[in-house]
Protein backbone atom coordinates (compact mmCIF):
# COMPACT_ATOMS: atom_id res chain seq x y z
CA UNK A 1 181.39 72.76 18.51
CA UNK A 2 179.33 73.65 21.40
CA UNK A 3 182.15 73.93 24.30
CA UNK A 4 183.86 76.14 21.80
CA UNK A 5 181.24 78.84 21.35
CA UNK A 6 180.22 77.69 17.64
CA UNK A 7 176.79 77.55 18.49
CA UNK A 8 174.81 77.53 15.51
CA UNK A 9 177.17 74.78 13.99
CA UNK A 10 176.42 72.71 16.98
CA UNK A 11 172.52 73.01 16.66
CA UNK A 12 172.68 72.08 12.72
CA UNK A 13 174.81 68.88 13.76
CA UNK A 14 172.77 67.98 16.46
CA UNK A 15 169.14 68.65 14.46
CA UNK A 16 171.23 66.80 11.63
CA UNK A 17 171.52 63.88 14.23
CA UNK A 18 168.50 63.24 16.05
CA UNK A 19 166.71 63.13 12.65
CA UNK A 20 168.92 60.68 11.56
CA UNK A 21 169.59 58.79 14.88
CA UNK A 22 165.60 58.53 14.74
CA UNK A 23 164.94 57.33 11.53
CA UNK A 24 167.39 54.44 11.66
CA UNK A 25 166.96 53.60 15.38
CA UNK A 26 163.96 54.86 16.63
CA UNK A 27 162.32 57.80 18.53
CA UNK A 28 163.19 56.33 21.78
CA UNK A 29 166.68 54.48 21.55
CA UNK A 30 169.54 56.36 23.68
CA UNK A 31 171.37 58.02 21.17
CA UNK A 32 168.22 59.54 19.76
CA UNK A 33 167.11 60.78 23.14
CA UNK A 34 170.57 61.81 23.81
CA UNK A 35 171.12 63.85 20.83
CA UNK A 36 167.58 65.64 21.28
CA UNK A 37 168.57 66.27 24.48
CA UNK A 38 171.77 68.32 22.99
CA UNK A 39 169.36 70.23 21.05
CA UNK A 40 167.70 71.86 24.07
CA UNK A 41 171.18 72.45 25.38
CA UNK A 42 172.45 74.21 22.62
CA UNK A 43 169.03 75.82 22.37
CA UNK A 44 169.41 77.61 25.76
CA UNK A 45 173.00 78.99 25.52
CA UNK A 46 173.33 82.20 24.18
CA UNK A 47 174.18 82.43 20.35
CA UNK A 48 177.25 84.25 19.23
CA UNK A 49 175.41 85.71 16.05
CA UNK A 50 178.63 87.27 14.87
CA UNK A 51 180.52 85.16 11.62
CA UNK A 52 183.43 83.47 12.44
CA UNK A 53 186.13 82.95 9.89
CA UNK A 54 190.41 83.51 9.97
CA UNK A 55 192.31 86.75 9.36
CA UNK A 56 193.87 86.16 6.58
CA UNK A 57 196.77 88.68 7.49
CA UNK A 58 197.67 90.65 10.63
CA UNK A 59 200.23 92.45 9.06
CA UNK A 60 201.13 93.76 6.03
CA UNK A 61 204.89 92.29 5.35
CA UNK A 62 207.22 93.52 2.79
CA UNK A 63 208.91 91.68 0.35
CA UNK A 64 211.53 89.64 1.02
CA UNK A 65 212.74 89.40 -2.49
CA UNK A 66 212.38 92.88 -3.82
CA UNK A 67 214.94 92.36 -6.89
CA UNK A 68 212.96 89.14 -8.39
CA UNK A 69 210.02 91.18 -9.23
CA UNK A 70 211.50 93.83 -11.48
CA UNK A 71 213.03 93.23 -14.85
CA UNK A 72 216.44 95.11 -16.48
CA UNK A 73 215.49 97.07 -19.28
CA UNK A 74 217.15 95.45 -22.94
CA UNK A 75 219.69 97.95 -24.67
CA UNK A 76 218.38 97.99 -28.24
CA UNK A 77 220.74 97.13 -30.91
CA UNK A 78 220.59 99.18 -33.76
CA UNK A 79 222.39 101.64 -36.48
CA UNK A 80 223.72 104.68 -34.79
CA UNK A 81 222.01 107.90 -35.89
CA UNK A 82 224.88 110.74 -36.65
């Protein structure tokens, strides 16, 4: 998450980490140091603050059925009027 500019992610998975890594191995087993140690890293790089999500479209495209969408009108069947 880090390498690919997702920041904040990064910093919640790494806090999530350490605080886990610590409570189940202790404050100064490798992987707890290690993972602290990503926290400072991802604490000096500069945060993208803007949100990140997909465009849904790029385009608006027309419809490649056209004739599906629109019903035929029923001829009503009936007495003539004279």
């Amino acid at each position: 998450m880090l390498t690919i500019g997702r920041n904040q992610e990064a910093n919640a998975f790494f806090e999530l980490s350490a605080a886990i890594f610590e409570v189940e191995l202790g404050p100064q087993h490798e992987r707890t140091l290690t993972a602290t140690r990503n926290i400072r890293k991802a604490k000096r790089t500069v945060l993208n603050i803007k949100p990140e999500y997909p465009a849904l479209w790029s385009f608006a495209a027309p419809n490649p059925l056209p004739k599906l969408g629109k019903k035929k009108k029923k001829k009503k069947k009936g007495k003539k009027k004279k």
